[in-house]
Protein backbone atom coordinates (compact mmCIF):
# COMPACT_ATOMS: atom_id res chain seq x y z
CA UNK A 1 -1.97 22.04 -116.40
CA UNK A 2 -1.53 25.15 -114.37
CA UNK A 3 -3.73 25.65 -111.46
CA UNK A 4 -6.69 28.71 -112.47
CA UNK A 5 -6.44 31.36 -110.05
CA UNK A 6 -9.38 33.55 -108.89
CA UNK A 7 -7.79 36.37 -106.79
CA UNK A 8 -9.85 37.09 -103.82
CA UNK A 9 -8.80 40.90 -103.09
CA UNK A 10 -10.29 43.03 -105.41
CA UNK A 11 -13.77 44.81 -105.96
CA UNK A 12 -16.89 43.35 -107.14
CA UNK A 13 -20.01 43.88 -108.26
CA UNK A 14 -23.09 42.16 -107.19
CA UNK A 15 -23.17 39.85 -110.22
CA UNK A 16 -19.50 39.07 -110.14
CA UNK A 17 -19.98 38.14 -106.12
CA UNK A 18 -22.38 35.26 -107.04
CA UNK A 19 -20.50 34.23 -110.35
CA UNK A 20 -17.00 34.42 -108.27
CA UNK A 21 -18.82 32.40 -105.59
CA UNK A 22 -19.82 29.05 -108.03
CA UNK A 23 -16.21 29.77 -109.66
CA UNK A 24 -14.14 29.62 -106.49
CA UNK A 25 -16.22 26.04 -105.55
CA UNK A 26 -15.47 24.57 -108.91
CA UNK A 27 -11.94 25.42 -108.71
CA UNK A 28 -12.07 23.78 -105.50
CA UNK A 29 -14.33 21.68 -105.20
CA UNK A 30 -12.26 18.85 -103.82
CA UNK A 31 -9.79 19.91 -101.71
CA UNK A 32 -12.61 22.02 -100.06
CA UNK A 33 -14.89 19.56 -100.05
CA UNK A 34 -12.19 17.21 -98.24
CA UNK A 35 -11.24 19.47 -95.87
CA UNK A 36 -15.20 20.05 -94.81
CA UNK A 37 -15.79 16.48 -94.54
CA UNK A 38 -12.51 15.27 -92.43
CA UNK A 39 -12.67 18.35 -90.27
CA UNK A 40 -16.92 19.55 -89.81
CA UNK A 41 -18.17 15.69 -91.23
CA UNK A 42 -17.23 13.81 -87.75
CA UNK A 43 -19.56 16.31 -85.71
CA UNK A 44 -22.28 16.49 -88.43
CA UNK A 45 -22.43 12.60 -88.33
CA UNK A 46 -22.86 12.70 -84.67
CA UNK A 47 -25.46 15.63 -84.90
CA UNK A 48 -27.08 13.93 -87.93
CA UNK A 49 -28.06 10.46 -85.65
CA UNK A 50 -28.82 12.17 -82.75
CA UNK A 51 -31.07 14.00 -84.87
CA UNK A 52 -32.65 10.81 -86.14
CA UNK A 53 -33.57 9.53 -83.05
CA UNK A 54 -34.72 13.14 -82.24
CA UNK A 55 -36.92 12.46 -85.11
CA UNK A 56 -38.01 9.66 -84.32
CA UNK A 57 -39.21 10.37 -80.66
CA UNK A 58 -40.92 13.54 -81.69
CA UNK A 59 -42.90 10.94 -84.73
CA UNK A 60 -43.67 8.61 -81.80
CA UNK A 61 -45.28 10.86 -79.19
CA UNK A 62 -46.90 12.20 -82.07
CA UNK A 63 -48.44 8.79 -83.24
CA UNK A 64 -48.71 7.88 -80.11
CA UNK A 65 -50.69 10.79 -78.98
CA UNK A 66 -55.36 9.85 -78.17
CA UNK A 67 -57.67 12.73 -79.14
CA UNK A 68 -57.76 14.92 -75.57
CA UNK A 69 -60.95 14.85 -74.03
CA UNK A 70 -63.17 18.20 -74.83
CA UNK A 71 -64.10 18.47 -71.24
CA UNK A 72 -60.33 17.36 -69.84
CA UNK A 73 -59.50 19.74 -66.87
CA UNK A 74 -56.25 21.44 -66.14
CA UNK A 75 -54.63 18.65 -64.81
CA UNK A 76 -54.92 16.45 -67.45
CA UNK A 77 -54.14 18.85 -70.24
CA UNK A 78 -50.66 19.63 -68.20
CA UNK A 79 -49.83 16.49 -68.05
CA UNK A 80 -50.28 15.75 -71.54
CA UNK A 81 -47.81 18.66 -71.95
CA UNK A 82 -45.10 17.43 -69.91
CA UNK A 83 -45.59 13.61 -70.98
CA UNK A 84 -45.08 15.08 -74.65
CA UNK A 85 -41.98 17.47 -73.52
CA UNK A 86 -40.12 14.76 -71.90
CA UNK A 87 -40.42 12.43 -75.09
CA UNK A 88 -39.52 14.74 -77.64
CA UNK A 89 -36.52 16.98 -74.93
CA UNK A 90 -34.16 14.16 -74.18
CA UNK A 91 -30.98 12.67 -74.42
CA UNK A 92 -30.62 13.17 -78.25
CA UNK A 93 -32.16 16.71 -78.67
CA UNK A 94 -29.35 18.13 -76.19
CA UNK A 95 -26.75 16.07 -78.50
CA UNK A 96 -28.31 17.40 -81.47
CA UNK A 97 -27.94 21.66 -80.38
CA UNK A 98 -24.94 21.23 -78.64
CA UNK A 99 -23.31 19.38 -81.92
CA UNK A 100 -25.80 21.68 -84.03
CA UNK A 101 -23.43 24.34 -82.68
CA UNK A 102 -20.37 23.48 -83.16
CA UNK A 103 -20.41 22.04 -86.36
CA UNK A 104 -22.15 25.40 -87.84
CA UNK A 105 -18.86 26.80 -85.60
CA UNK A 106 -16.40 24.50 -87.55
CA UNK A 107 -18.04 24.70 -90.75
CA UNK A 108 -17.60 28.41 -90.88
CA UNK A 109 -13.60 28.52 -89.75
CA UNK A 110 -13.55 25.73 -91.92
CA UNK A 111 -14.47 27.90 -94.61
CA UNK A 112 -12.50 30.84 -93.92
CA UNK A 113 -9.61 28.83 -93.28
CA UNK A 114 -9.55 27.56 -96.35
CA UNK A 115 -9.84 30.63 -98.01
CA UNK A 116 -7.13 32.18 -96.37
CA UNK A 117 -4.72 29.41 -97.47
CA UNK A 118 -5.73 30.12 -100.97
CA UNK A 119 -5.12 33.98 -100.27
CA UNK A 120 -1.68 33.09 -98.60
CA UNK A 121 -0.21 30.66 -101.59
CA UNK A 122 -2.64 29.42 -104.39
CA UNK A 123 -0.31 27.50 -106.33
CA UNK A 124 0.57 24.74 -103.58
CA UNK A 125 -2.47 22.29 -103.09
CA UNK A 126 -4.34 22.55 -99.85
CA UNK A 127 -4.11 19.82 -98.13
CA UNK A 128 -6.89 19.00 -95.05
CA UNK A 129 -3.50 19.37 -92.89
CA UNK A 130 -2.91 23.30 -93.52
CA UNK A 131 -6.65 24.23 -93.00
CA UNK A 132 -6.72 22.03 -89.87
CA UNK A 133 -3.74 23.99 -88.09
CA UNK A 134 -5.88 27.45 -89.04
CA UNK A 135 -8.93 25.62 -88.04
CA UNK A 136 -7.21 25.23 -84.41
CA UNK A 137 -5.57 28.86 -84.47
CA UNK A 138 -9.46 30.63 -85.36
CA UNK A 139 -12.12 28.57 -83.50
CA UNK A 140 -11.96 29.35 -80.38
CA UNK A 141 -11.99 33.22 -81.06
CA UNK A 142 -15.28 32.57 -83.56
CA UNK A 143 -16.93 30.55 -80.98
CA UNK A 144 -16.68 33.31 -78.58
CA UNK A 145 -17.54 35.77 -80.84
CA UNK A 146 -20.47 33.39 -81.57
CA UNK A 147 -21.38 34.01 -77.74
CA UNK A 148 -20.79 37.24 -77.79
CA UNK A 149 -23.22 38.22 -80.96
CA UNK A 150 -25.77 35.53 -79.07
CA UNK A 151 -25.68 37.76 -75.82
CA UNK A 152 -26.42 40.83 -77.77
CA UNK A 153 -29.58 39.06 -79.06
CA UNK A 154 -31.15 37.79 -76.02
CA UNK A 155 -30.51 41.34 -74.57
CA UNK A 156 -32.20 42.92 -77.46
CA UNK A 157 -34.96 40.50 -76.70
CA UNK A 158 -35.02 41.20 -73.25
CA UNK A 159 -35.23 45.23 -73.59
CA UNK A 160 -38.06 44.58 -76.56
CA UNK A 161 -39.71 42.27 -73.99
CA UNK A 162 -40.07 44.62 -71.51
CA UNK A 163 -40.87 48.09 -73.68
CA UNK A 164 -43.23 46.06 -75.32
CA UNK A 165 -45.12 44.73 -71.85
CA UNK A 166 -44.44 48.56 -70.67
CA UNK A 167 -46.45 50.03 -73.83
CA UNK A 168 -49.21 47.25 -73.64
CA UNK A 169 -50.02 48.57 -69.91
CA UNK A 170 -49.57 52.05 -70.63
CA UNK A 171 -51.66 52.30 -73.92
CA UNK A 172 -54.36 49.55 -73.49
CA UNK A 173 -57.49 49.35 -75.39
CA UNK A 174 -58.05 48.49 -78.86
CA UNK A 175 -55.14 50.46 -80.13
CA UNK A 176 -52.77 48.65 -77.80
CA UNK A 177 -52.18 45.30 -80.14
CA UNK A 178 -51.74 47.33 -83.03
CA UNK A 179 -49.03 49.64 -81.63
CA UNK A 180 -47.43 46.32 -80.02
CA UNK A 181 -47.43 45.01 -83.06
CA UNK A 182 -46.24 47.40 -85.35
CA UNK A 183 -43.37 47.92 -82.46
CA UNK A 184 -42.75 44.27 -82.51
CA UNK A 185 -41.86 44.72 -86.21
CA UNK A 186 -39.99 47.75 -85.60
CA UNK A 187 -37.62 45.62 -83.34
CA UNK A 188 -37.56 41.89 -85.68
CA UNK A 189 -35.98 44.75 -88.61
CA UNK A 190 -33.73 45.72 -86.17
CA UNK A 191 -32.66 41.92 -85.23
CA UNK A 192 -32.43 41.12 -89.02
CA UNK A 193 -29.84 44.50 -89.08
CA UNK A 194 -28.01 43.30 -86.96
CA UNK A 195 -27.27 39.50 -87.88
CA UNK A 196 -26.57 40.90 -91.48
CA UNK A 197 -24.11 42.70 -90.15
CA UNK A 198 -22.34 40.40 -87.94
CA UNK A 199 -22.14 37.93 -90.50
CA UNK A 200 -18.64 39.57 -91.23
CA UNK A 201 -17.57 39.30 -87.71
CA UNK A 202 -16.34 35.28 -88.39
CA UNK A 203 -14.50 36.38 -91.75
CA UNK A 204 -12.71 39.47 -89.99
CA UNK A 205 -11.85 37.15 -86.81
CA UNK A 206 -9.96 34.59 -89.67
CA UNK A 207 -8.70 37.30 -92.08
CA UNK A 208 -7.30 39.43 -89.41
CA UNK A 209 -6.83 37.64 -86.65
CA UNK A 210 -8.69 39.90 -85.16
CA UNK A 211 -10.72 39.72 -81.17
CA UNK A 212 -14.41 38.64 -81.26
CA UNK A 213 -15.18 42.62 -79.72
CA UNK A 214 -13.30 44.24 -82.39
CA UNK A 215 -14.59 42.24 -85.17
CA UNK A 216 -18.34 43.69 -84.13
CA UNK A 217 -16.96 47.30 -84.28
CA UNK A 218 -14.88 46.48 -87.77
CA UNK A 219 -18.12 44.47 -89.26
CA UNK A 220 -20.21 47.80 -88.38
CA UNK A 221 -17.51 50.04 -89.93
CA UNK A 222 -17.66 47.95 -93.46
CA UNK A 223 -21.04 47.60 -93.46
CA UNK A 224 -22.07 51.08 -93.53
CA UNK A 225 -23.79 52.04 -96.46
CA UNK A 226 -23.32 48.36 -97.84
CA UNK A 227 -26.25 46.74 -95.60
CA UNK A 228 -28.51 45.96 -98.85
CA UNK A 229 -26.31 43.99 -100.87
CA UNK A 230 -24.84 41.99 -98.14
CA UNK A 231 -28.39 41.54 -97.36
CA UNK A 232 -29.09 40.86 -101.19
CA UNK A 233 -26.15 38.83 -101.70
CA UNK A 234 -27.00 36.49 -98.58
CA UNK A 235 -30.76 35.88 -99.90
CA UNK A 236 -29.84 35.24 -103.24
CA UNK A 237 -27.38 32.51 -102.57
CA UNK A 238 -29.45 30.84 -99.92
CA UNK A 239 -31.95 30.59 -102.07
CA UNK A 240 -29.94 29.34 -104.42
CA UNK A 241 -28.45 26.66 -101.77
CA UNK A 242 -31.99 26.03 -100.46
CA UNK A 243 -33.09 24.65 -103.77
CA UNK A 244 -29.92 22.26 -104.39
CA UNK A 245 -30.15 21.58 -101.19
CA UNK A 246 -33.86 19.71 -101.54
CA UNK A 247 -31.79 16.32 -103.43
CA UNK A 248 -30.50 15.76 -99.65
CA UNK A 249 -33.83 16.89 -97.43
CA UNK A 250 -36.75 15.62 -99.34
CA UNK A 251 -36.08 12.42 -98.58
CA UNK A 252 -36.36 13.12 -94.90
CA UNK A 253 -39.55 14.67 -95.38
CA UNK A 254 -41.01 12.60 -97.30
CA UNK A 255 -40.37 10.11 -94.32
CA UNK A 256 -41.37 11.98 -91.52
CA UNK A 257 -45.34 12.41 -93.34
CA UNK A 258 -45.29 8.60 -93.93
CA UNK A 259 -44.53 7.91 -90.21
CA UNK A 260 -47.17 10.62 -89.14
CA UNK A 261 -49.41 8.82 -92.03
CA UNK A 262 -49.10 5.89 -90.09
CA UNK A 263 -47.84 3.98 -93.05
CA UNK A 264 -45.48 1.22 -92.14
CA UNK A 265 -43.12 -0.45 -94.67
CA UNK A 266 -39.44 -1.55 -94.72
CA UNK A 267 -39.08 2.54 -95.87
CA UNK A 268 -40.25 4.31 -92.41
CA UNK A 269 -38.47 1.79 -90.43
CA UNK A 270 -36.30 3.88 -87.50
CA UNK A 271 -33.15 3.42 -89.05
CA UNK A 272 -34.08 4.53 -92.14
CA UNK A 273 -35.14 7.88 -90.73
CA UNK A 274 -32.37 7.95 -89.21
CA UNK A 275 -29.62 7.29 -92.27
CA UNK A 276 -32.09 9.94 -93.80
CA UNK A 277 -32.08 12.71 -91.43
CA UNK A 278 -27.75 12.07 -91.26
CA UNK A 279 -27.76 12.31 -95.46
CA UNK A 280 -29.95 15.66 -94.60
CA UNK A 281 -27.89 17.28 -92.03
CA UNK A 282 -24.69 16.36 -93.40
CA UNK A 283 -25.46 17.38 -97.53
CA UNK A 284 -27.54 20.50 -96.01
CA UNK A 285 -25.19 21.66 -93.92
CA UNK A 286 -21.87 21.41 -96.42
CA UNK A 287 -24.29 23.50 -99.04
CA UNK A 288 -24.19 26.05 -96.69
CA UNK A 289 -20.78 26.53 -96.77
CA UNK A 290 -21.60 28.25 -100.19
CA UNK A 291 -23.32 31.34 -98.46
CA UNK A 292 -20.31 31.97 -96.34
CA UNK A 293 -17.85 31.44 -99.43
CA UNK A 294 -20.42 34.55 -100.87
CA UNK A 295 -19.68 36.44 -97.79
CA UNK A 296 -16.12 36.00 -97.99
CA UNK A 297 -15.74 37.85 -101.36
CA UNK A 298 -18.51 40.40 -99.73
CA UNK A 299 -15.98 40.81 -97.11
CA UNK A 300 -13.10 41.51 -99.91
CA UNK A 301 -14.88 43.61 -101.87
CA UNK A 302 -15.72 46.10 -98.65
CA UNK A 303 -12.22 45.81 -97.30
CA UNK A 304 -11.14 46.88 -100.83
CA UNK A 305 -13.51 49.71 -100.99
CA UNK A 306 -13.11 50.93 -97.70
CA UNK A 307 -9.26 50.07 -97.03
CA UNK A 308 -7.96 49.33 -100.65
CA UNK A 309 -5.74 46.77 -98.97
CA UNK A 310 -4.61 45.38 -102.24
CA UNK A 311 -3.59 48.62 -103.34
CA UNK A 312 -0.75 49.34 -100.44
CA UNK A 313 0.36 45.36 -101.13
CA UNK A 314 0.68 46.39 -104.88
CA UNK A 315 2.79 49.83 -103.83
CA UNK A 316 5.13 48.13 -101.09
CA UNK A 317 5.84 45.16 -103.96
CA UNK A 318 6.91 47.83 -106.39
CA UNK A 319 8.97 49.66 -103.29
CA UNK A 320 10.74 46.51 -102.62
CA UNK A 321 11.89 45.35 -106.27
């Protein structure tokens, strides 16, 4: 039986990007799903246990934790704070970021990878082997263009930060929260702009081999006057993805409020929590990989109204018959 193809480089509409999305993973399901578990599954297992035991020190001190004395000075009440910051920040929490990282990292070359394999020869079967050598070609460059998107955060933070301080001196009085606030809104719309729009940045580093600077400047140029439905298209799917995604982290949950309940049975033993939290982390996590398929074909579908790449392929074909 020949192999369905769903060509990736054409326009779309906004219903066709979410059917095209479920289409491409059920055409694909397994090869992509093997090359996301033998390539981002190793690092999710080791974020998903040191998550566990995350989980289960944060549970403790919280068990563990006596009603605080209403008349307790300041002494007292920091050291409660630092007793509780030292159980729940240790070993296992910096495990759990720095692996947090770069499995979200490898999940999303993963993806891209993948999909550029398809767009390079659709007929062959792709094997974990040929994603894995793009995999080592495009990480690097994402991760540092992961950096690179994280430092223009923290200094839009910063700047915010300090206008905001700067206009709670200046105006004061009772009208001073309310202009703080509605500036502090002012400047989470322009954060949410902003990660919308570099959302393209990893599929332009893959697609085009392309530097983690330029990719910011090429995401910008593609997503002019196409913020909305990016923006639409990412909620939509999440959402999607969030619900499916409840089979793997319920079960978690519903473990964490029977610890805190105090209710002890064979069920909220540690390792249990832990095998939980790893089932969680790992299922969540490879859902995910859903929104960034969605993204891909958003990516596509500006290129080809901006660019109309597929166009000048279609024209040099013809030239060289």
């Amino acid at each position: 039986m020949e192999k369905q193809y769903l060509p990736l480089e054409r326009e779309r509409d906004f219903s066709q990007k979410i059917n095209d999305t479920f289409s491409f993973v059920r055409l694909n399901f397994k090869d992509l799903f093997l090359a996301l578990l033998f390539i981002v599954g190793p690092v999710l297992l080791i974020a998903g246990i040191a998550g566990g035991f995350h989980q289960i020190n944060v549970l403790n001190s919280t068990a563990s934790d006596t009603p605080m004395d209403a008349n307790a000075g300041v002494e007292e009440i920091l050291r409660r704070f630092s007793k509780s910051g030292i159980d729940i920040i240790g070993p296992a929490y910096f495990i759990l970021l720095f692996a947090t990282v770069i499995s979200m990292v490898l999940l999303v070359v993963t993806v891209y990878s993948y999909m550029q394999c398809y767009l390079e020869d659709s007929v062959s079967r792709i094997t974990v082997e040929r994603v894995t050598e793009k995999v080592k070609i495009h990480f690097l460059p994402v991760f540092r263009g992961f950096f690179l998107v994280l430092l223009v955060f923290f200094g839009i933070i910063i700047l915010a930060s300090l206008a905001i301080g700067a206009l709670g001196v200046a105006v004061g009085g009772v009208a001073g929260p309310m202009i703080i606030g509605i500036f502090g809104l002012v400047i989470f719309a322009v954060m949410i702009y902003f990660m919308i729009m570099f959302l393209l940045s990893p599929a332009i580093i893959v697609f085009e081999d392309a530097s983690p600077g330029f990719s910011l400047r090429r995401a910008k140029y593609l997503i002019e006057g196409k913020w909305w439905s990016t923006f639409g298209l990412v909620m939509i799917v999440s959402i999607i993805v969030y619900f499916i995604g409840l089979v793997f982290s319920l079960p978690a949950g519903i473990l964490s409020v029977l610890k805190i309940l105090g209710i002890q049975s064979s069920m909220t033993s540690d390792w249990v929590v832990v095998v939980s939290t790893v089932i969680s982390m790992v299922g969540s996590s490879i859902l995910s990989a859903i929104t960034y398929i969605a993204l891909g074909f958003q990516y596509f579908n500006l290129v080809e109204k901006k660019d109309g790449n597929s166009l000048f392929k279609q024209i040099n074909n013809l030239g060289n018959h």
